[in-house]
N, C-alpha and C. Protein backbone atom coordinates (compact mmCIF):
# COMPACT_ATOMS: atom_id res chain seq x y z
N UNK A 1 -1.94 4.42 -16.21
CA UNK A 1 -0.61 4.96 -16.00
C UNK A 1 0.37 3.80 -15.81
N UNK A 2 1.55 3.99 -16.85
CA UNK A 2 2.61 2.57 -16.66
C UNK A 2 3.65 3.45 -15.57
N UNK A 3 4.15 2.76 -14.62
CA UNK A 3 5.06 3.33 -13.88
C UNK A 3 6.25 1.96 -13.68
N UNK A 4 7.39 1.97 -14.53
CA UNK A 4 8.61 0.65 -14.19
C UNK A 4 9.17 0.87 -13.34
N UNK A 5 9.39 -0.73 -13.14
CA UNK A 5 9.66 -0.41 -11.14
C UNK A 5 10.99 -1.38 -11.55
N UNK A 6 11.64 -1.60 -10.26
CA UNK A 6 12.63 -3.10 -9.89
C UNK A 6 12.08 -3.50 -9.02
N UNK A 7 12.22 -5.08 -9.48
CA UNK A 7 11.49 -5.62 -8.67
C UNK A 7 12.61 -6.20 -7.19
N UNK A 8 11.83 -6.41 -6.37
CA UNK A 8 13.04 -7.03 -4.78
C UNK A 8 11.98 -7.94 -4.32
N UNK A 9 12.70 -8.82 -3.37
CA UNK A 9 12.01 -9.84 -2.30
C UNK A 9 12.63 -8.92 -1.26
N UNK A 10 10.46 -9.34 -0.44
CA UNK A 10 10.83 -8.28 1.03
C UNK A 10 12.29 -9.09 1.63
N UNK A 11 12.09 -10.16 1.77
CA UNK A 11 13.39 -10.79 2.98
C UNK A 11 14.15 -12.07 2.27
N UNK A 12 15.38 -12.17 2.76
CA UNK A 12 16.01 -13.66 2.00
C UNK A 12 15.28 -15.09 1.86
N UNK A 13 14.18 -14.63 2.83
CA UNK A 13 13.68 -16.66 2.57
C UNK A 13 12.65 -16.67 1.14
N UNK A 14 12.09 -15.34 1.68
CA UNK A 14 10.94 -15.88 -0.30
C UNK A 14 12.07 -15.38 -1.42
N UNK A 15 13.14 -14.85 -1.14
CA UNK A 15 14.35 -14.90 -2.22
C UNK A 15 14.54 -16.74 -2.45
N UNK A 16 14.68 -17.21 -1.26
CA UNK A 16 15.52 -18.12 -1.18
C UNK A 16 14.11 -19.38 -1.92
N UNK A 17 12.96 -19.05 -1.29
CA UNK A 17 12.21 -20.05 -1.50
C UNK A 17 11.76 -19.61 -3.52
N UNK A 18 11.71 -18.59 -4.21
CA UNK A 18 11.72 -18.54 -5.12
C UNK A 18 12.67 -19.33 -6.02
N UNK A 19 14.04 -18.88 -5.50
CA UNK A 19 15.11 -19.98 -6.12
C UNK A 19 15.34 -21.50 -6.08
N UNK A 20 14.37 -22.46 -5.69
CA UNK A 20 14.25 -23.42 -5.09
C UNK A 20 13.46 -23.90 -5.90
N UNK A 21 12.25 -23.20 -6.34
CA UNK A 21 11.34 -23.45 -7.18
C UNK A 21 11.79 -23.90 -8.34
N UNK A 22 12.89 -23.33 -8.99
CA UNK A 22 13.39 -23.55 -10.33
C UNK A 22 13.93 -24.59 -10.91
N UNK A 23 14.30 -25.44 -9.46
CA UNK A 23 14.99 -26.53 -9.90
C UNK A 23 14.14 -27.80 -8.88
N UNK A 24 12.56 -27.36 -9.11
CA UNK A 24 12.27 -28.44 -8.71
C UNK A 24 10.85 -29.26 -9.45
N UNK A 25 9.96 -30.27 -8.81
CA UNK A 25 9.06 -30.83 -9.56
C UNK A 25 8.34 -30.06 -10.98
N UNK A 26 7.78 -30.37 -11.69
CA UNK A 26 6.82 -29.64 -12.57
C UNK A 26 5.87 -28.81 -12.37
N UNK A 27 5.21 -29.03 -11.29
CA UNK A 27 4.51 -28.27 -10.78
C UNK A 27 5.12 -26.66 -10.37
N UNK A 28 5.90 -27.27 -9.54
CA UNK A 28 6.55 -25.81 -8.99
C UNK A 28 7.34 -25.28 -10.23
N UNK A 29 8.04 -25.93 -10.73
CA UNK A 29 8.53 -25.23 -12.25
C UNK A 29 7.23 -24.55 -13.00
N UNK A 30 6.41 -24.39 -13.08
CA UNK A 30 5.08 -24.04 -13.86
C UNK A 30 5.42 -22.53 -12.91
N UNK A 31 5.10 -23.21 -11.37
CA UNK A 31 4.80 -21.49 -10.55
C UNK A 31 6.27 -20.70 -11.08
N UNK A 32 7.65 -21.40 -10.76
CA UNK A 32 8.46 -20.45 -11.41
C UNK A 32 8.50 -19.69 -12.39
N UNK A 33 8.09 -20.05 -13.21
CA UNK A 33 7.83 -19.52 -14.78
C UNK A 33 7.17 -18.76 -15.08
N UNK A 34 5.70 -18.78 -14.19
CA UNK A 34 4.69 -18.14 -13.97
C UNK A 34 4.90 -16.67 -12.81
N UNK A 35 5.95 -16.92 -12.21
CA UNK A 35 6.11 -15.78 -10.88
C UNK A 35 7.67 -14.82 -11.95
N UNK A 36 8.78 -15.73 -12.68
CA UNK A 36 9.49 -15.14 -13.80
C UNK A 36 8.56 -13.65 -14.60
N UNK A 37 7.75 -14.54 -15.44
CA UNK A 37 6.79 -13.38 -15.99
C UNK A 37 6.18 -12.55 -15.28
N UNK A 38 5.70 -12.77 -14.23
CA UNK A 38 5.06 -11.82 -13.52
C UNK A 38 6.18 -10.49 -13.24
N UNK A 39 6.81 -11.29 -12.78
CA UNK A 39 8.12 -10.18 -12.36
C UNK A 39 8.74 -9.20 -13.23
N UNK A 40 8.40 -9.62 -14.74
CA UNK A 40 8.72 -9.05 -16.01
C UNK A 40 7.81 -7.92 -16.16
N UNK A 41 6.36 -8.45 -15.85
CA UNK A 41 5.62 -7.06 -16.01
C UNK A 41 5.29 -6.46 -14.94
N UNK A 42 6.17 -6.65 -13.66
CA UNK A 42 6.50 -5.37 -12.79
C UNK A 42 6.96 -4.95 -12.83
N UNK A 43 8.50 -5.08 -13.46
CA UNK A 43 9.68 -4.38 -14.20
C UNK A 43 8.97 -3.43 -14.90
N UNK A 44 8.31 -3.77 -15.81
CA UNK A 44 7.08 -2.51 -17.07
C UNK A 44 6.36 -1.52 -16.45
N UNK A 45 5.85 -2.31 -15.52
CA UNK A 45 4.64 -1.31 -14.81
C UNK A 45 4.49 -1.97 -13.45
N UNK A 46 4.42 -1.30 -12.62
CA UNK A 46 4.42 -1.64 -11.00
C UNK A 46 3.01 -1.69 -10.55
N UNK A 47 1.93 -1.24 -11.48
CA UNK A 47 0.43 -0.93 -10.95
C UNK A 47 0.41 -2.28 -12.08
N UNK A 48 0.89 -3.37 -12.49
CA UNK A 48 0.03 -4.24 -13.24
C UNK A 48 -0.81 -4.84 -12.59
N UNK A 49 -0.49 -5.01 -11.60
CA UNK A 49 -1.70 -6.01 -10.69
C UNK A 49 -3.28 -4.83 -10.17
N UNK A 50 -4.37 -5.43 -9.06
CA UNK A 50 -5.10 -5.05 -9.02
C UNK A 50 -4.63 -4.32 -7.03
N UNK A 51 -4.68 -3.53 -6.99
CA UNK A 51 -4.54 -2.74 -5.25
C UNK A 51 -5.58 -3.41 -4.59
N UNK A 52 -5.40 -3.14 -3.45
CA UNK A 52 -5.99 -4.32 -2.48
C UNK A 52 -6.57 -2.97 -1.78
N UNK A 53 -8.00 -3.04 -1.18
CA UNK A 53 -8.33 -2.01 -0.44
C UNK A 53 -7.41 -1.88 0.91
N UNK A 54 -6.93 -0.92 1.59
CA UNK A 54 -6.24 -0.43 2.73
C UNK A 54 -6.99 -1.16 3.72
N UNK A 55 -8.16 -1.40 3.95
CA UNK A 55 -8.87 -1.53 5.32
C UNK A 55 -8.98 -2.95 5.30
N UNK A 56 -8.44 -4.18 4.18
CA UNK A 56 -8.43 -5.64 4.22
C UNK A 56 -6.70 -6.11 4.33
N UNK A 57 -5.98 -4.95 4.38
CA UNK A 57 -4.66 -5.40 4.22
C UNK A 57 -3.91 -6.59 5.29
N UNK A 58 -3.53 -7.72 5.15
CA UNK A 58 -3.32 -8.32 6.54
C UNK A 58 -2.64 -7.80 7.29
N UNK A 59 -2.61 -7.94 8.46
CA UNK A 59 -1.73 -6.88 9.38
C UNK A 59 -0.52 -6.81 9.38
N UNK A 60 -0.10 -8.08 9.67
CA UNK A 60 0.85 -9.37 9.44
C UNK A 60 1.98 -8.15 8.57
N UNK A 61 1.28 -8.15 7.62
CA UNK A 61 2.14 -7.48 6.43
C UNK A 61 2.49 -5.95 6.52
N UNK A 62 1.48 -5.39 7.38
CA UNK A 62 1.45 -3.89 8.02
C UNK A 62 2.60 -4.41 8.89
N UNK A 63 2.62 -4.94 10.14
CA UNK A 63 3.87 -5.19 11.19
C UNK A 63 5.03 -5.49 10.48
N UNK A 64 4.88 -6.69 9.48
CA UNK A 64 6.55 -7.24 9.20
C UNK A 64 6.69 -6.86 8.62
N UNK A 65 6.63 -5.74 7.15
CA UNK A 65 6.77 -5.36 6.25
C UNK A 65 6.77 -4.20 5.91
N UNK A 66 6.17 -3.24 6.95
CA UNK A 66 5.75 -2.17 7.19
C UNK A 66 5.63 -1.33 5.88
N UNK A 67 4.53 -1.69 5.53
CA UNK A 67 3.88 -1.12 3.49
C UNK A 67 2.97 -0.59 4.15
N UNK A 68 2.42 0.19 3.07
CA UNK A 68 1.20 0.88 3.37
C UNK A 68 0.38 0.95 2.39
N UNK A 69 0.53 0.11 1.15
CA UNK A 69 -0.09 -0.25 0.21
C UNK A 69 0.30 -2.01 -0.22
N UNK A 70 -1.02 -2.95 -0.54
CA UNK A 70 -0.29 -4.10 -0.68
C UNK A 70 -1.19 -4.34 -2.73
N UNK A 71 -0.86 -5.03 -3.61
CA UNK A 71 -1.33 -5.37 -4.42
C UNK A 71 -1.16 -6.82 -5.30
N UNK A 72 -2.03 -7.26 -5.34
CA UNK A 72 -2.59 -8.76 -6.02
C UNK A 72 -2.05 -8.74 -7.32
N UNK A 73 -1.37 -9.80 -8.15
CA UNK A 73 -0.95 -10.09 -9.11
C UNK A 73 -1.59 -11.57 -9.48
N UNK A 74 -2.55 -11.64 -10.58
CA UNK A 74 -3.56 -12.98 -10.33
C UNK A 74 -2.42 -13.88 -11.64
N UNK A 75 -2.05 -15.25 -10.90
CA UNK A 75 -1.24 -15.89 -11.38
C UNK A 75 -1.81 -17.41 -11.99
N UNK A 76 -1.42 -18.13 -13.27
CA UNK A 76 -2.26 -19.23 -13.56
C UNK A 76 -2.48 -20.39 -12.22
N UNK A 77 -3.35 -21.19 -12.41
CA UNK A 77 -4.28 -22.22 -11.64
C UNK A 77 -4.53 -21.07 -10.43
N UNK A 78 -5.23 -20.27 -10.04
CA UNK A 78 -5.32 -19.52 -9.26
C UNK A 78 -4.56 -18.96 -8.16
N UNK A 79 -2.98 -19.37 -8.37
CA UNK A 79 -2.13 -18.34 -7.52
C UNK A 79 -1.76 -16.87 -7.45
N UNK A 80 -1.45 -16.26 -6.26
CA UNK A 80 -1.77 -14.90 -6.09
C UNK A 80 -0.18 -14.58 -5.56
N UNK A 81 0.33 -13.50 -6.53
CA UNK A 81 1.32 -12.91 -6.14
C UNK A 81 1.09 -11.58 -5.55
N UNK A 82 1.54 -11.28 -4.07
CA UNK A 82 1.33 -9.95 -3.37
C UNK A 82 2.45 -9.45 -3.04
N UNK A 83 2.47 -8.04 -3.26
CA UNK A 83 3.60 -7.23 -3.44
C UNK A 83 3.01 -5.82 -2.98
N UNK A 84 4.13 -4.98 -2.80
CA UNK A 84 3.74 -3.63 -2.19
C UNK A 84 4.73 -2.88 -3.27
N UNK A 85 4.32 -1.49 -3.25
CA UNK A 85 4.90 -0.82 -4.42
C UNK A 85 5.69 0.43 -3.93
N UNK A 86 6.55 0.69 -3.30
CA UNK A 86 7.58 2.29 -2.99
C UNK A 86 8.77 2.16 -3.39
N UNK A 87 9.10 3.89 -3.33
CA UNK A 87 10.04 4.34 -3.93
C UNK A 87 11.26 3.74 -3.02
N UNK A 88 12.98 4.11 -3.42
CA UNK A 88 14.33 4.28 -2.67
C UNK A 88 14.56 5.38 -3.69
N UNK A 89 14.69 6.45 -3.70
CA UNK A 89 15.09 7.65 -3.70
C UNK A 89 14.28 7.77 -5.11
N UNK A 90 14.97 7.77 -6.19
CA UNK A 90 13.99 8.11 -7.41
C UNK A 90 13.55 6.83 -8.35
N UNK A 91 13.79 5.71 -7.51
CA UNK A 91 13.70 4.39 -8.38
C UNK A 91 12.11 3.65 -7.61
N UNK A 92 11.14 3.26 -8.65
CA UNK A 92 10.18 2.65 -7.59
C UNK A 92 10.25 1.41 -7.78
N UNK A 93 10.22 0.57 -6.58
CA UNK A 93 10.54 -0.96 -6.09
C UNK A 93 9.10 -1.73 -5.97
N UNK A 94 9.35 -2.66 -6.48
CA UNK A 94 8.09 -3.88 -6.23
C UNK A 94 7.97 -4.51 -5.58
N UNK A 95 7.69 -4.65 -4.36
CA UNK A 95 8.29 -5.44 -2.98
C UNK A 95 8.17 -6.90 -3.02
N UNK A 96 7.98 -7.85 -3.50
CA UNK A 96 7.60 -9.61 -3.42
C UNK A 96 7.73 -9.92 -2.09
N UNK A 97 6.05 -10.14 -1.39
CA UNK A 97 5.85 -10.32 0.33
C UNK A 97 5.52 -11.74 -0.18
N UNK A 98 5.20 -12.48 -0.78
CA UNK A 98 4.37 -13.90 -0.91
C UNK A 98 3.70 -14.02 -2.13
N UNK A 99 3.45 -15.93 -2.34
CA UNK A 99 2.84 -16.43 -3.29
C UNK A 99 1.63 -17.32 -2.35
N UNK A 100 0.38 -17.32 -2.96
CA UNK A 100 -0.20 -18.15 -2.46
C UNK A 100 -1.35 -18.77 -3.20
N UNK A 101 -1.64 -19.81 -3.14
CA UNK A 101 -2.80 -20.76 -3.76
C UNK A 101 -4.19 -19.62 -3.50
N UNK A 102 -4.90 -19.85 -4.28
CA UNK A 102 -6.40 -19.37 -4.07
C UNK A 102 -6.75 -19.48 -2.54
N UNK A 103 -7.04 -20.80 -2.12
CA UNK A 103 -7.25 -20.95 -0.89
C UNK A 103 -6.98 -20.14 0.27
N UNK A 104 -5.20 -20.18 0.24
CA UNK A 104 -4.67 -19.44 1.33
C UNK A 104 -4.72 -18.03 1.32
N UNK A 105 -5.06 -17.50 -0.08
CA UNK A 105 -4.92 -15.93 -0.22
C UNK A 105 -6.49 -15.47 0.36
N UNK A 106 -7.68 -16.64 -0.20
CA UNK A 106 -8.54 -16.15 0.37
C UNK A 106 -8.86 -16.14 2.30
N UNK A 107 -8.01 -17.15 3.26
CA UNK A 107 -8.11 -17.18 4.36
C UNK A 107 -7.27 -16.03 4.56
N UNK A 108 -6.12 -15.61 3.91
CA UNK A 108 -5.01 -14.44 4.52
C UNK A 108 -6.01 -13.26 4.42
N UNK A 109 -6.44 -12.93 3.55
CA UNK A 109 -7.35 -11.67 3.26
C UNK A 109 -8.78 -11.61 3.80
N UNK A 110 -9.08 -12.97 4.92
CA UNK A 110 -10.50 -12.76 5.23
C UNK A 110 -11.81 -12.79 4.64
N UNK A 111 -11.82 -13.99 3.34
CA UNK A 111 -12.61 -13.99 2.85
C UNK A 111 -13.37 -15.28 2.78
N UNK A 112 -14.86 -14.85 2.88
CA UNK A 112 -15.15 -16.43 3.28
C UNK A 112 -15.74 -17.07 2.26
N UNK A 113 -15.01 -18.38 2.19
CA UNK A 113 -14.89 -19.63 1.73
C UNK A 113 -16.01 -20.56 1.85
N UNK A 114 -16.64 -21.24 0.65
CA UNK A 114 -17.76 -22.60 0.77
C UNK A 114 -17.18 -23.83 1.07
């Protein structure tokens, strides 16, 4: 099922820290480009990524964010875009809570690491 969404940042700083990205080293220009597209095919479809089971959700994101669904968007060199998916009246929104390296997505989500 395709469901197009708009996409939003939960709060002004990962607005702010997204825009920052764009005009900086190569590296982070790669993640821009890479978090650009992503954002393109949440615009298309809001379920592109994979749902995160309810009972691993960080809490963190339950308290500050107050979602009740969170979902993984797997991004090149193993970064992870997480986002939550609800409606504002008849429009459904893509929430952008964070980007994170493999590493950190696997310590945020409780998963253990070699």
């Amino acid at each position: 099922m395709k469901l197009p969404s708009k996409v939003k940042f939960a709060d002004e700083k990962i607005k702010t820290a997204f825009e920052k990205l764009e005009d900086s080293t190569s590296e982070e220009k790669e993640l821009y480009e890479s978090l650009k597209q992503a954002f393109e095919e949440l615009e298309k479809n809001s379920f592109s990524g994979i749902q995160i089971p309810k009972k691993i959700i960080p809490k963190e994101y339950l308290k500050k964010y107050r979602i009740d669904n969170c979902w993984k968007y797997n991004l090149p060199k193993a970064w992870r875009l997480l986002y939550s998916v609800t409606r504002e009246e008849v429009i459904v929104v893509s929430i952008v809570l964070e980007w994170l390296d493999h590493k950190n997505y696997s310590r945020r989500f409780g998963y253990k690491t070699k």
